[in-house]
Protein backbone atom coordinates (compact mmCIF):
# COMPACT_ATOMS: atom_id res chain seq x y z
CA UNK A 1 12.86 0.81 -12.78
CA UNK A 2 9.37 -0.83 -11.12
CA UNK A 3 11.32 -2.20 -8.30
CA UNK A 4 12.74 1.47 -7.19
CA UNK A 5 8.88 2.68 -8.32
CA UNK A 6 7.25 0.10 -6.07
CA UNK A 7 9.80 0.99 -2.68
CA UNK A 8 8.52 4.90 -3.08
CA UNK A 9 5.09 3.40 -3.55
CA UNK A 10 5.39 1.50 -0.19
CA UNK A 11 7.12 4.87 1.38
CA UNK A 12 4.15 6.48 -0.01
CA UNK A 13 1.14 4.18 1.36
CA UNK A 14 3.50 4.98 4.98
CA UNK A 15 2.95 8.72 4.76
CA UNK A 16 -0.66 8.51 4.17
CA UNK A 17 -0.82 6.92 7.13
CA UNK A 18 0.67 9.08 8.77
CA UNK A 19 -1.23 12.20 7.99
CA UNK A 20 -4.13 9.91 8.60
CA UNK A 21 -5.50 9.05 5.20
CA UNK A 22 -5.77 4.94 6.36
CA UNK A 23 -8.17 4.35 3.46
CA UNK A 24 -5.63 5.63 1.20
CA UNK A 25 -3.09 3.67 2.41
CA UNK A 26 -4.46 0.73 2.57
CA UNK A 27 -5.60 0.71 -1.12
CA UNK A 28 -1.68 1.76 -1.72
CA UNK A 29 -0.94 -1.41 0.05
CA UNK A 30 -3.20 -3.71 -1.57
CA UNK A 31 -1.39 -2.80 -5.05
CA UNK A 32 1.41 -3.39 -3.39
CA UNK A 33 1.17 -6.40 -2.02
CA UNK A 34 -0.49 -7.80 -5.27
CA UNK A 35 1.69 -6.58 -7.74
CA UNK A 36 2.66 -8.79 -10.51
CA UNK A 37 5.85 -6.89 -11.08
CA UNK A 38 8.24 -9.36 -9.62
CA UNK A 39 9.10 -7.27 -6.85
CA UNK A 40 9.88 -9.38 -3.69
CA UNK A 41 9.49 -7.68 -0.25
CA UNK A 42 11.77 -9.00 2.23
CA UNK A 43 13.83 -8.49 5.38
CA UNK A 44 13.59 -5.23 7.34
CA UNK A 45 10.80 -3.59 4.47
CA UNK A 46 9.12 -6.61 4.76
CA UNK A 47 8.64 -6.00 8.45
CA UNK A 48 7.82 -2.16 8.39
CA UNK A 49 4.96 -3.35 5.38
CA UNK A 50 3.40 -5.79 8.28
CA UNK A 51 3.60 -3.07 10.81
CA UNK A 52 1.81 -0.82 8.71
CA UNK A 53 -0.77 -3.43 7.98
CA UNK A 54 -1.55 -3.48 11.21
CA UNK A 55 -1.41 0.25 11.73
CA UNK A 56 -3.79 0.30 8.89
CA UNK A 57 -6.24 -2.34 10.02
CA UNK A 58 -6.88 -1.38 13.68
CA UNK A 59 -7.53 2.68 12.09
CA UNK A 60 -10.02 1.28 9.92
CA UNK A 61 -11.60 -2.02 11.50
CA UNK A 62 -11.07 -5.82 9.28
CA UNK A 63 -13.83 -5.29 6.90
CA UNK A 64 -13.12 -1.85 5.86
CA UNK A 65 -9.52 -2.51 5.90
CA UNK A 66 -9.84 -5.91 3.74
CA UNK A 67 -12.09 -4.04 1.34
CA UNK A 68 -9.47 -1.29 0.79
CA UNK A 69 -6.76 -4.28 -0.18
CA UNK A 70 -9.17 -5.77 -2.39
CA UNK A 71 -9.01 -2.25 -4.21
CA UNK A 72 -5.92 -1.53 -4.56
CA UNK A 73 -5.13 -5.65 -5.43
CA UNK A 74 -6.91 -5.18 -8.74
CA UNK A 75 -5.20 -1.93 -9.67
CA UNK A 76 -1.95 -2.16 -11.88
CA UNK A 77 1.67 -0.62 -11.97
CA UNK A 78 -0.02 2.84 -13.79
CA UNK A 79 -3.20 2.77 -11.53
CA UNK A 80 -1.11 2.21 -8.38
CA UNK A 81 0.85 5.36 -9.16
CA UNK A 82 -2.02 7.15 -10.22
CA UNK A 83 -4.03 6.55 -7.22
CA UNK A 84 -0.26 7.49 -4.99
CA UNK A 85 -0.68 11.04 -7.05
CA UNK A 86 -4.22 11.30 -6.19
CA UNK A 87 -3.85 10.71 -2.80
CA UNK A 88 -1.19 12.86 -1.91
């Protein structure tokens, strides 16, 4: 079931950025990039994860945007979602 949570997750970090909550997002992305959960990003989700990194980064600057994926890195499968509900 964490693999189908952890594509909505993704979806979700995608609509915060685009209702403008970059900070958000990018925290979203950090625990999704990190996650220990075994799920594997590849082909064309792989792609639209990059292009939101880079969405993400230029809205927020590098230091601000790397200190939002250190963030969301440490959180795990429970505090990812929580943070998702929080944010939304």
């Amino acid at each position: 079931m964490w693999s189908s949570q952890w594509t909505m997750l993704r979806s979700v970090a995608t609509l915060l950025e685009r209702v403008g909550r970059y900070h958000d997002a990018a925290v979203l992305e950090g625990a999704v990039r990190s996650t220990r959960a075994g799920h594997r990003i590849f082909g064309a989700d792989a792609v639209a994860l990059d292009e939101l990194s880079a969405r993400l980064r230029a809205a927020l600057g590098d230091d601000d945007y790397a200190a939002a994926l250190q963030r969301g890195a440490v959180l795990d499968d429970a505090g990812a979602v929580e943070h998702a509900l929080r944010s939304l």
